[in-house]
Protein backbone atom coordinates (compact mmCIF):
# COMPACT_ATOMS: atom_id res chain seq x y z
CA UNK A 1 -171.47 3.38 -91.46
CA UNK A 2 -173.33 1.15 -88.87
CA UNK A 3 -176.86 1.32 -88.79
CA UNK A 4 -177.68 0.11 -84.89
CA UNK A 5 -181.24 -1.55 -84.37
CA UNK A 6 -183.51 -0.14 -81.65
CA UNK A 7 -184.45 -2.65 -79.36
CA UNK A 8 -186.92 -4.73 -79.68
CA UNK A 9 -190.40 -3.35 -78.09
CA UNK A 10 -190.80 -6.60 -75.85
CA UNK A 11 -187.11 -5.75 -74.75
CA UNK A 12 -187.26 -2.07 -73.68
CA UNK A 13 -189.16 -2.75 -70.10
CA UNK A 14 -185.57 -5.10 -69.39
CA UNK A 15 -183.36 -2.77 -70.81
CA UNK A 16 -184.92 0.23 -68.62
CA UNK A 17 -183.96 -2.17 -65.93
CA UNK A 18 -181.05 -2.79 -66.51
CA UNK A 19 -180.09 0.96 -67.28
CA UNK A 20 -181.53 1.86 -63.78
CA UNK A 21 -179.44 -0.68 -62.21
CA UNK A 22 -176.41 0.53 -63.28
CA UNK A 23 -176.83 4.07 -62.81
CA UNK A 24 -176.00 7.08 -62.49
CA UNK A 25 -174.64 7.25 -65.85
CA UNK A 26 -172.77 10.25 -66.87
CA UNK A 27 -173.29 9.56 -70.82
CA UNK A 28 -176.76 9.96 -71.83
CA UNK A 29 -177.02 7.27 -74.90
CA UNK A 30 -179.67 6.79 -76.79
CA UNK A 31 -180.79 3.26 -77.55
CA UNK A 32 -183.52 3.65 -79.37
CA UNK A 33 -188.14 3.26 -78.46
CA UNK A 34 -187.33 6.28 -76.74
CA UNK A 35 -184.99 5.16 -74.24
CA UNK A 36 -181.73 7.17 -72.97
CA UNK A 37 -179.27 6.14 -70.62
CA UNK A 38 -179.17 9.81 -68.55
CA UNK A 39 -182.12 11.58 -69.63
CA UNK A 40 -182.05 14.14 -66.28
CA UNK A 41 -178.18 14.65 -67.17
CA UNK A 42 -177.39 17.90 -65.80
CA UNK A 43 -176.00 19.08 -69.27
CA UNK A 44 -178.23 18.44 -71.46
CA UNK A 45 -177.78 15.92 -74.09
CA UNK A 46 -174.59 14.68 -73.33
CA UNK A 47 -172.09 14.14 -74.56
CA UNK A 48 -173.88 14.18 -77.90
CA UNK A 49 -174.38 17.62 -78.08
CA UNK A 50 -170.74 18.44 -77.55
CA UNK A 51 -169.70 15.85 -79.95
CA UNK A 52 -171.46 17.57 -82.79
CA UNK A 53 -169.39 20.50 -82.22
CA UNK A 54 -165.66 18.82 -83.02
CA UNK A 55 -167.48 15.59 -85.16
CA UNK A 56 -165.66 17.24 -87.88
CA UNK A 57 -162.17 16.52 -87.04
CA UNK A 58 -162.01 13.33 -86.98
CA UNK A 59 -162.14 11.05 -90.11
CA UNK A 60 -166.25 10.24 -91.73
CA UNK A 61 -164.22 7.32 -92.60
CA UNK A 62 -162.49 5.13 -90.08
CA UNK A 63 -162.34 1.85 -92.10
CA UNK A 64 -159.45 -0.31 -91.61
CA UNK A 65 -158.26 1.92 -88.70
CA UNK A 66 -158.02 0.96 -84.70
CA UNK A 67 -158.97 3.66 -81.99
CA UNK A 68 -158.55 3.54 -78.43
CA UNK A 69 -161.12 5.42 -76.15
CA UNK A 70 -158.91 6.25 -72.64
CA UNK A 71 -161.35 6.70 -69.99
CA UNK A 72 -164.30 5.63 -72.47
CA UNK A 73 -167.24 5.58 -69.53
CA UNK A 74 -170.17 4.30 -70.87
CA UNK A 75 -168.65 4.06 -74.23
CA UNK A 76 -170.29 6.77 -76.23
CA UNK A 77 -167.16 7.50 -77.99
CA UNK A 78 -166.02 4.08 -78.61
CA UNK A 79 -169.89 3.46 -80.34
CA UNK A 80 -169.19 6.78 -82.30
CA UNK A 81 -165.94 5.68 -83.75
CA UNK A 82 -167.09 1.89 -85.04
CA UNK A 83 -170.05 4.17 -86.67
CA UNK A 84 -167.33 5.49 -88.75
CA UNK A 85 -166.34 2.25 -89.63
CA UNK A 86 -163.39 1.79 -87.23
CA UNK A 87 -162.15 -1.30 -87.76
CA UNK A 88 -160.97 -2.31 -83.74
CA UNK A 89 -162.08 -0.46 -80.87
CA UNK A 90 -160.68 -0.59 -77.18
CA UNK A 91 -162.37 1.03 -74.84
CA UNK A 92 -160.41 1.09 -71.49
CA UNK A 93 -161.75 2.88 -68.02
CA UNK A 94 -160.58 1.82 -64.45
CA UNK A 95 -164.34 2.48 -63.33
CA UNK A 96 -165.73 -1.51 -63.37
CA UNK A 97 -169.65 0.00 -63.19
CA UNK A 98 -168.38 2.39 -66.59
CA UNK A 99 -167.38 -0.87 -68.61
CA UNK A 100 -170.61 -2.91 -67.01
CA UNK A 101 -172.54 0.36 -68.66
CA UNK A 102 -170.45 0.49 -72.38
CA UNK A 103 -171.01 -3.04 -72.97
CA UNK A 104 -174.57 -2.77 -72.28
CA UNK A 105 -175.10 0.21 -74.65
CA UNK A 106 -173.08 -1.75 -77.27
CA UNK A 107 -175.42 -5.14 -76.43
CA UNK A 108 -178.73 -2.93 -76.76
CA UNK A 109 -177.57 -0.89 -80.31
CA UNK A 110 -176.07 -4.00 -81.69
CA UNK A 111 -172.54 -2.73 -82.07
CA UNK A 112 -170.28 -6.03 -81.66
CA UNK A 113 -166.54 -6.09 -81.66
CA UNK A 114 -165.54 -3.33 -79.78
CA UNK A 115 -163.25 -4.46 -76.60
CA UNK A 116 -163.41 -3.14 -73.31
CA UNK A 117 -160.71 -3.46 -70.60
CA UNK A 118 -160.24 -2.47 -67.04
CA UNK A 119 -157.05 -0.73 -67.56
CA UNK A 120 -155.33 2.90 -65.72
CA UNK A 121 -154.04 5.71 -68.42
CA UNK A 122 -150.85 5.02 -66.52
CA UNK A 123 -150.97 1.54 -67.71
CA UNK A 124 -151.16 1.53 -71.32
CA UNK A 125 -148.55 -0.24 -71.84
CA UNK A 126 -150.20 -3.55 -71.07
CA UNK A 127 -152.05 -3.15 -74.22
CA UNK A 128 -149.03 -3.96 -76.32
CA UNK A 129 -150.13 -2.31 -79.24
CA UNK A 130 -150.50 1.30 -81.13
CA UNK A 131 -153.37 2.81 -82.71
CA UNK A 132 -154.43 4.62 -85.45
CA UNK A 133 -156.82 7.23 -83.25
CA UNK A 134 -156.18 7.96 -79.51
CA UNK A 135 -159.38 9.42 -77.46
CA UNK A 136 -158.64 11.11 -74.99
CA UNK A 137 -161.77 13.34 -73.76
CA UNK A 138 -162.58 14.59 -69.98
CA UNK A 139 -159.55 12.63 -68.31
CA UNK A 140 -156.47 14.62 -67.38
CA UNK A 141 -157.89 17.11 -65.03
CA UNK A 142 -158.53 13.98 -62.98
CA UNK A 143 -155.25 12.78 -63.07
CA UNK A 144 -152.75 13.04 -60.29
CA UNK A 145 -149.94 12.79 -62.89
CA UNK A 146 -151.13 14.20 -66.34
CA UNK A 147 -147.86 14.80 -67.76
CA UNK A 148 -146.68 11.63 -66.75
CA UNK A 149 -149.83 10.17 -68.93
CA UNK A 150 -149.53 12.07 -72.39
CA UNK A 151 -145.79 10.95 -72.30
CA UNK A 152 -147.06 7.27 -71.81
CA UNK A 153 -149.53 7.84 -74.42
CA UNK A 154 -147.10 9.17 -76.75
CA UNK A 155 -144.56 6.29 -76.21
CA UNK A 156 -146.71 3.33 -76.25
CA UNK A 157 -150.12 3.50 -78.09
CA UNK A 158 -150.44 6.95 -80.43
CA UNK A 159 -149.58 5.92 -83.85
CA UNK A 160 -150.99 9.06 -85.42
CA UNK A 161 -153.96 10.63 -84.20
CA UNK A 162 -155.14 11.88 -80.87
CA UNK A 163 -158.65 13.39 -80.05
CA UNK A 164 -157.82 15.68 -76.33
CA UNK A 165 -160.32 17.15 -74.57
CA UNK A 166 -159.56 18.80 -70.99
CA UNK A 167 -161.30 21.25 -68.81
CA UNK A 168 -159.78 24.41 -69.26
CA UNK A 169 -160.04 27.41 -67.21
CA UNK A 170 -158.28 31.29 -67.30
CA UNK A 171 -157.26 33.24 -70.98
CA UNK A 172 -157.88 31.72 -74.12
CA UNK A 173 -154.71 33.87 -75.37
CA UNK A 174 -151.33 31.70 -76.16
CA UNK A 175 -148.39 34.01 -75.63
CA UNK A 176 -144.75 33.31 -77.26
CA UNK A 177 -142.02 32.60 -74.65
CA UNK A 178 -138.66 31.76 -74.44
CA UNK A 179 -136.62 29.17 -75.08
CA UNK A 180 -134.94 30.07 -72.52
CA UNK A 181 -136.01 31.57 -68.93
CA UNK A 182 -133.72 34.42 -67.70
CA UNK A 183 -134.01 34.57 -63.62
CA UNK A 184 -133.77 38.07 -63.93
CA UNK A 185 -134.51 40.59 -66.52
CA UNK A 186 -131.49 41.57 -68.51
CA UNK A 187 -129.48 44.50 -66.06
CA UNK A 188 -132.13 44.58 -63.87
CA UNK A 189 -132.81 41.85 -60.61
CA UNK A 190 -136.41 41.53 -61.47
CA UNK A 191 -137.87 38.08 -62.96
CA UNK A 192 -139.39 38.17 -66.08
CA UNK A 193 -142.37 39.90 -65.98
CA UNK A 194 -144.55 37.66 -68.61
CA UNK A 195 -145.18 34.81 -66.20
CA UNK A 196 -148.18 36.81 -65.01
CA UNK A 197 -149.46 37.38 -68.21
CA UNK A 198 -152.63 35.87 -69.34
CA UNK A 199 -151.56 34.33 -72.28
CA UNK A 200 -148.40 32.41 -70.67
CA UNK A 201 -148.96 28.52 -69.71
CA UNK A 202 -150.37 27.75 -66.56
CA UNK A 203 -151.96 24.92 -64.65
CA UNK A 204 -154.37 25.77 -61.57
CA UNK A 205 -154.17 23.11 -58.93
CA UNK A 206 -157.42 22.47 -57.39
CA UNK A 207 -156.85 21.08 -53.79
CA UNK A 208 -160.33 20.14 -52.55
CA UNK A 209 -162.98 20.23 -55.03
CA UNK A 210 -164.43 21.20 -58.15
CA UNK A 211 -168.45 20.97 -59.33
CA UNK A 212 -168.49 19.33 -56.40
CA UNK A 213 -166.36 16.47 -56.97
CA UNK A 214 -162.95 16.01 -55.18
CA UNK A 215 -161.26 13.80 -58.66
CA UNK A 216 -161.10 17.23 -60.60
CA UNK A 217 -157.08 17.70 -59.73
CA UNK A 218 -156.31 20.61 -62.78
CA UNK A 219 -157.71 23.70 -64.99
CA UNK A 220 -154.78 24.22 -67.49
CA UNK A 221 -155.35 27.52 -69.64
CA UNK A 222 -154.83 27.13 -73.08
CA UNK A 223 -151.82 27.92 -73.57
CA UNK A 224 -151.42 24.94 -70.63
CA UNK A 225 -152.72 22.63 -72.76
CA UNK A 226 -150.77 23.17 -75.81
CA UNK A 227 -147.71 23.91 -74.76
CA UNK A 228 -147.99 19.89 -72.36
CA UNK A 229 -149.24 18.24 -75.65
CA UNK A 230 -146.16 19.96 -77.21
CA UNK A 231 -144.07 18.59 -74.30
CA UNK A 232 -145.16 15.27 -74.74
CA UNK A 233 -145.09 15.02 -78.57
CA UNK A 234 -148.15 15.82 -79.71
CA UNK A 235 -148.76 18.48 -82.62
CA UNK A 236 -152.35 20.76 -82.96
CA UNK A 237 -154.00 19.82 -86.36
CA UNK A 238 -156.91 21.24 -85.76
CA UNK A 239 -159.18 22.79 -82.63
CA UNK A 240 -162.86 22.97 -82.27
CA UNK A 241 -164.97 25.44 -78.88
CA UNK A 242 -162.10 25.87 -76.81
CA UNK A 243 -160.96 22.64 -75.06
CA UNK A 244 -160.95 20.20 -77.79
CA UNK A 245 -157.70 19.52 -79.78
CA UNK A 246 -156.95 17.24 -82.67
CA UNK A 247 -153.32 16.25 -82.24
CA UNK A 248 -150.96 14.29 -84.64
CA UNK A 249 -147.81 12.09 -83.09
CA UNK A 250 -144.55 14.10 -83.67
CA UNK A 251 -141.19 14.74 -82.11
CA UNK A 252 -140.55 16.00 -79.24
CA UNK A 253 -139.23 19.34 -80.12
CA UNK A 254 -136.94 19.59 -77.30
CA UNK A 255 -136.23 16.56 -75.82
CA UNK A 256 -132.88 16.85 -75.39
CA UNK A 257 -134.06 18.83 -72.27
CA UNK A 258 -135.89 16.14 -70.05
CA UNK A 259 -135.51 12.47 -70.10
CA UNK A 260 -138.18 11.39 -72.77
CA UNK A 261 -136.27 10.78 -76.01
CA UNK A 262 -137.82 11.71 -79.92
CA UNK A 263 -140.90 9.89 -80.11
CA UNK A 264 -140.47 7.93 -83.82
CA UNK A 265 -143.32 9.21 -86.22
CA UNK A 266 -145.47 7.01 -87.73
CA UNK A 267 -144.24 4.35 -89.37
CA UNK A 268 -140.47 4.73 -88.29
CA UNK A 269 -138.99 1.54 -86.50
CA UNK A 270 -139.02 1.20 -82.89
């Protein structure tokens, strides 16, 4: 794994500069002498301390492998991946003062190679290629469409793996439904009565704001959040808290019922 240098001493007074110019930062980094990005963050350590929490799903060993980091920020999971030996990195974000702040973390712990692009979820596309590992943490309860972007995820860049992270709110419980939705209750004109229960999917539109801040769009439940990475052909390897899923690139299991076809699996032709 890479070892980053801390910067130099005669540097540090420049870098704190330069940190302080581009803030606020939302990822508190630490780049060694002492010096963090967000040291004030309002939750703590972050995302650091959340990291260590799910570190385990992922690969120690990302050698020969590419990763792309959607909605990377300041590029604290982008750094964390080419630790692991990742071979190419993308880091995309349609926030320009986000990139200006990843490629000076990467500049002041010596990381080199890893790419970042102004680029929309909704856009992946443009990338023109698939990757090994998909990151995908703290972006689709901002999104105006996030259906829309797990199926373009799917489609065009998940080869494999995908780390998923959303906020979640409601049960934890995941309830079995239906294939198929009566509109009333066999011999009876009442509608099924476990759309109110706490362990059937549901996403909570939030119509002004959330924390304060009017870009938080959706709270899925769980059960929300698996059954839409179902939708959009994602399997659940593995799960770590509550809100963080390691997903694997798989068939739509019913696709015959929408308009997106059967994803191929890794390394089927296209």
């Amino acid at each position: 794994m890479h070892q980053a240098a801390a910067p130099r001493r005669q540097d540090t007074a420049e870098l704190r500069d330069r940190i302080e110019e581009l803030g606020p930062w939302f990822h508190n980094i630490d780049l060694g002498n002492g010096l963090t990005t967000a040291p004030e963050h309002f939750l703590g350590d972050y995302p650091s301390f959340k990291f260590k929490a799910f570190a385990h799903l992922l690969p120690d060993d990302l050698s020969g492998r590419s990763v792309l980091d959607i909605g990377c920020n300041a590029g604290f999971y982008s750094v964390e991946m080419k630790r692991r030996g990742a071979e190419r990195v993308v880091g995309i974000d349609s926030d320009e003062r986000y990139l200006a702040q990843a490629r000076l973390a990467c500049e002041a712990l010596g990381f080199e190679g890893i790419e970042f692009r102004n680029l929309s979820v909704y856009d992946v596309a443009a990338l023109g290629e698939r990757f090994d590992l998909v990151i995908f943490m703290g972006v689709l309860y901002h999104l105006r469409h996030p259906l829309l972007a797990l199926d373009l995820i799917r489609e065009h860049v998940a080869d494999d793996l995908m780390l998923f992270q959303t906020m979640q709110q409601g049960s934890d419980d995941v309830a079995e439904v239906p294939e198929d939705h009566p509109f009333f209750m066999p011999g009876t004109t009442e509608p099924p009565p476990y759309f109110d229960a706490p362990g059937y999917p549901k996403m909570h539109f939030i119509e002004r704001e959330f924390a304060n801040d009017w870009t938080n769009w959706w709270a899925p439940n769980a059960a929300c959040s698996q059954a839409m990475l179902r939708a959009a052909g994602f399997s659940v390897e593995g799960r770590a808290q509550s809100d963080v899923y390691l997903c694997r690139a798989a068939p739509v299991p019913y696709a015959k019922y929408g308009p997106a076809a059967v994803y191929p699996t890794r390394g089927e032709a296209r």
